[in-house]
Protein backbone atom coordinates (compact mmCIF):
# COMPACT_ATOMS: atom_id res chain seq x y z
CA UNK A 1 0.00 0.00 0.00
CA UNK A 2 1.94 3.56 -0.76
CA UNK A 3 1.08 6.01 2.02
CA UNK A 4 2.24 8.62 -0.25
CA UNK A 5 -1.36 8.36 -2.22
CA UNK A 6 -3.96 10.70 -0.75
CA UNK A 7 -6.35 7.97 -1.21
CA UNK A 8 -4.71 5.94 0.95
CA UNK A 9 -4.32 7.74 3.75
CA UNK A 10 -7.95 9.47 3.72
CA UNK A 11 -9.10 5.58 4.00
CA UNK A 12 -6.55 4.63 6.58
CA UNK A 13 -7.43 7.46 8.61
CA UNK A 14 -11.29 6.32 8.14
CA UNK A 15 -10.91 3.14 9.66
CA UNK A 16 -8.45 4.36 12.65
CA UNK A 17 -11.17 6.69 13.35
CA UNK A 18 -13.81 3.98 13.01
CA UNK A 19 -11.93 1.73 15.43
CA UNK A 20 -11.33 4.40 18.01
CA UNK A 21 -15.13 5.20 18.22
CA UNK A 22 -15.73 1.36 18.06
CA UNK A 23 -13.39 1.03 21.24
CA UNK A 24 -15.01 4.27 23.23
CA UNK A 25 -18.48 2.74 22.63
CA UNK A 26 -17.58 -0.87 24.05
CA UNK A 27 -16.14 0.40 26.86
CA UNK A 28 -18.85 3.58 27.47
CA UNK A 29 -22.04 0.90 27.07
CA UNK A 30 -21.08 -1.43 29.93
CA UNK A 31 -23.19 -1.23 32.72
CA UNK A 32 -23.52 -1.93 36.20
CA UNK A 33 -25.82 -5.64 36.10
CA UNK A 34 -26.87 -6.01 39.62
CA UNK A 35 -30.02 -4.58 41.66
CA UNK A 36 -30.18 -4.46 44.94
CA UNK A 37 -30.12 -1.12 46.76
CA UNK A 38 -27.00 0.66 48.04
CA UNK A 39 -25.93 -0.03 51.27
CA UNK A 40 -22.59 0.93 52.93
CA UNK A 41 -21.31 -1.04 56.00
CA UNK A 42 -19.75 1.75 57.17
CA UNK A 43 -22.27 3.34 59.31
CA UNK A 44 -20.21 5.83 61.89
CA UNK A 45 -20.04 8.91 58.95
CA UNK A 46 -18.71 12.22 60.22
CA UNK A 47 -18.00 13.99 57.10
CA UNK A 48 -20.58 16.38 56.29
CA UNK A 49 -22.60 15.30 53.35
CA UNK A 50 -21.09 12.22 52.97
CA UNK A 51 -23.46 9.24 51.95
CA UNK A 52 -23.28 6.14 52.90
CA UNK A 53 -27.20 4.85 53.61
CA UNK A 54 -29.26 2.60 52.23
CA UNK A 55 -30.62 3.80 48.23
CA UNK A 56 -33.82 4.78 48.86
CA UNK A 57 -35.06 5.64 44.94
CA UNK A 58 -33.60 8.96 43.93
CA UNK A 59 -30.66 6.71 42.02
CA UNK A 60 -31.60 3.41 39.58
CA UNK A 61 -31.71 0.74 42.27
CA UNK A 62 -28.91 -1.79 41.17
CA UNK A 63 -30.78 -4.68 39.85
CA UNK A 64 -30.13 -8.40 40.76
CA UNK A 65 -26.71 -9.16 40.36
CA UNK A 66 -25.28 -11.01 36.79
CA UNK A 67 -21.98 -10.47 37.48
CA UNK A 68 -19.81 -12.47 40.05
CA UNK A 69 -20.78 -11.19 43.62
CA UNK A 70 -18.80 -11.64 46.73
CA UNK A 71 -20.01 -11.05 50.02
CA UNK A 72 -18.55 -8.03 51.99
CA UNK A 73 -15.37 -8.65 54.51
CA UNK A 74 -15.20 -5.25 55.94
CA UNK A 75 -15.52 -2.78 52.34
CA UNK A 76 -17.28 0.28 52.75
CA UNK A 77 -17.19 3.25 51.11
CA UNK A 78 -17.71 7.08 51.47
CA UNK A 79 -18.51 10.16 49.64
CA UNK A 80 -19.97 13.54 49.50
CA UNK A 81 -21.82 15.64 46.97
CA UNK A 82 -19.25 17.21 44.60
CA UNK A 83 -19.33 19.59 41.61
CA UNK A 84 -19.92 18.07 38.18
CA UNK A 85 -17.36 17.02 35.96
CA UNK A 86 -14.52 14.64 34.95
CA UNK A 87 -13.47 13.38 38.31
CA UNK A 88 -15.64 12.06 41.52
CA UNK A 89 -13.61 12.23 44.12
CA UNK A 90 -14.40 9.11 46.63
CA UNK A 91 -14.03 10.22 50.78
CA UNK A 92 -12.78 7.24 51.98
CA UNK A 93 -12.34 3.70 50.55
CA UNK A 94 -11.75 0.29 52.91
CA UNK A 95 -11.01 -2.95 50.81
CA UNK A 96 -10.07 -5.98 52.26
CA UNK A 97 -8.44 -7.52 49.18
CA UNK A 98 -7.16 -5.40 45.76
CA UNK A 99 -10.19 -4.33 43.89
CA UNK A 100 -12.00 -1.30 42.67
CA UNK A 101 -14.49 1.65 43.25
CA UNK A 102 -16.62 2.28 40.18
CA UNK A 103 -19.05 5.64 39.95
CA UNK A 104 -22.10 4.69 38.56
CA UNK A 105 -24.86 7.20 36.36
CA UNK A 106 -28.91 7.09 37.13
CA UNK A 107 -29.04 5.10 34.01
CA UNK A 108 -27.08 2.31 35.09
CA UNK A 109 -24.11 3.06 33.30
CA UNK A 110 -20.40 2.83 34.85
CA UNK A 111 -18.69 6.20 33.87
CA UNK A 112 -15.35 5.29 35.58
CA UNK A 113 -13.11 3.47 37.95
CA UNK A 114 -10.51 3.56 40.22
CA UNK A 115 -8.30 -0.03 40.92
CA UNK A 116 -6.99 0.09 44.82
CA UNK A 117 -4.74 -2.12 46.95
CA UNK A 118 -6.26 -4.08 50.00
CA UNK A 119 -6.41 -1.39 52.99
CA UNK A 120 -7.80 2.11 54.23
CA UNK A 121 -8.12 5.03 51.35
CA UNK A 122 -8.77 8.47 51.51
CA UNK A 123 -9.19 11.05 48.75
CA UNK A 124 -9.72 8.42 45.84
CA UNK A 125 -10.04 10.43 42.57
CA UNK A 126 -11.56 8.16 39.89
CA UNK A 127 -11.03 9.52 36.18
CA UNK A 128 -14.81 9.11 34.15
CA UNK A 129 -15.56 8.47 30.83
CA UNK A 130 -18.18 10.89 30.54
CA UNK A 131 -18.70 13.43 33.04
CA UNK A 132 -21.19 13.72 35.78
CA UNK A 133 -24.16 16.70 35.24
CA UNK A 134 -25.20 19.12 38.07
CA UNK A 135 -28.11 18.23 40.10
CA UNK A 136 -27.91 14.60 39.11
CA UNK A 137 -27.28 11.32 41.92
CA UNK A 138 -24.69 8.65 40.92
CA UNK A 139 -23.18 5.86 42.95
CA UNK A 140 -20.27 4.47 43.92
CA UNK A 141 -19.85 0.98 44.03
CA UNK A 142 -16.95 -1.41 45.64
CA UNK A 143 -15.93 -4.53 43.71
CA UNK A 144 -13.04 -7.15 44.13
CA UNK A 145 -10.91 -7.88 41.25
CA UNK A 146 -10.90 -10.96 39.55
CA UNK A 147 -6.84 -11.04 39.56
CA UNK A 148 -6.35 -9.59 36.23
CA UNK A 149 -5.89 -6.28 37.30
CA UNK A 150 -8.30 -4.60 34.68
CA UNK A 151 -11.68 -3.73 35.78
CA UNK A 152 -14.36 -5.95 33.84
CA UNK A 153 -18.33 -5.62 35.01
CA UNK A 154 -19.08 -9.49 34.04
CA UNK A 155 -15.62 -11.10 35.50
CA UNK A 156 -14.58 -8.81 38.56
CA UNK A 157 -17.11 -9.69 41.96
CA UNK A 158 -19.53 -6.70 43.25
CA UNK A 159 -19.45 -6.39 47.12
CA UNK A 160 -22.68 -7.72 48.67
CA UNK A 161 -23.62 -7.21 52.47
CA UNK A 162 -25.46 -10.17 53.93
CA UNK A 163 -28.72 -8.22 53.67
CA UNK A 164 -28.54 -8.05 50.07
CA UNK A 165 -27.62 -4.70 49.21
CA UNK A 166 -24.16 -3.63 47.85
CA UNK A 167 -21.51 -1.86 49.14
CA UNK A 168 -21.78 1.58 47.70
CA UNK A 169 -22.77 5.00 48.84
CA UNK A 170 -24.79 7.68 46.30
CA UNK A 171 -23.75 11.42 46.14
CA UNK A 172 -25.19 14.25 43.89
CA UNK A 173 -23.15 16.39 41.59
CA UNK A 174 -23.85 20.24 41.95
């Protein structure tokens, strides 16, 4: 093939653009597959808005889990309503084995997550795919990774309390 022909190169960079957007929209359409509400374990909160109760409707209850579910060891998570944008920014993170906290829209779709090491966290920023949008609730949801180190919705194990709900805690964007 000569990459000096204009041709060429106008279909070349046609299908690098069409695999690009093929890429973004494999990883952007994956969504969260479970259901129950959100529940934190941690229940002793002293951070101002923080969130960390049980859903109670203003977010897209998590539906019954499809994914791999393991059954929480201690995980909780915290965090407090935030301004919109490209970041969420979790309080405080507690893992009891390496695994990740994913934030999650109102329409069930996971916008981004952060992979952390067994242990105590504080001040997790997790990079999104698509921003959040002001006055709107998202969650954040704990999961344990499936040893690969890449986070995967259908291989990597959602946190589950014994009551049925998942580790996660909501917050709105303003």
């Amino acid at each position: 093939m000569d990459l000096n022909d204009t041709t060429n190169r106008v279909i070349g960079a046609i299908v690098l653009l069409l695999v690009f957007i093929g890429g973004w929209w494999l990883i952007a359409r994956n969504t969260v597959s479970t259901g129950a509400p959100i529940v934190s374990t941690d229940t002793n909160s002293t951070a101002g808005n923080t969130t960390n109760a049980t859903n109670t409707g203003d977010v897209t209850p998590v539906p019954a889990p499809t994914a791999p579910t393991v059954e929480a060891s201690g995980e909780s998570v915290e965090v407090a309503d935030q301004p919109a944008g490209m970041t969420v920014t979790v309080a405080s993170a507690k893992l009891a084995e390496m695994g990740w906290v994913a934030v999650r829209d109102n329409g069930g779709r996971t916008l981004g997550a952060a992979r952390l090491e067994a242990g105590v966290h504080a001040g997790v920023v997790v990079e999104l795919l698509r921003g959040t949008l002001s006055g709107e609730r998202y969650q954040v949801l704990v999961y344990v990774d499936d040893g690969d180190r890449a986070f995967d919705l259908h291989k990597d194990s959602l946190v589950m309390n014994a009551g049925a709900g998942v580790v996660g805690a909501t917050f709105t964007a303003n």
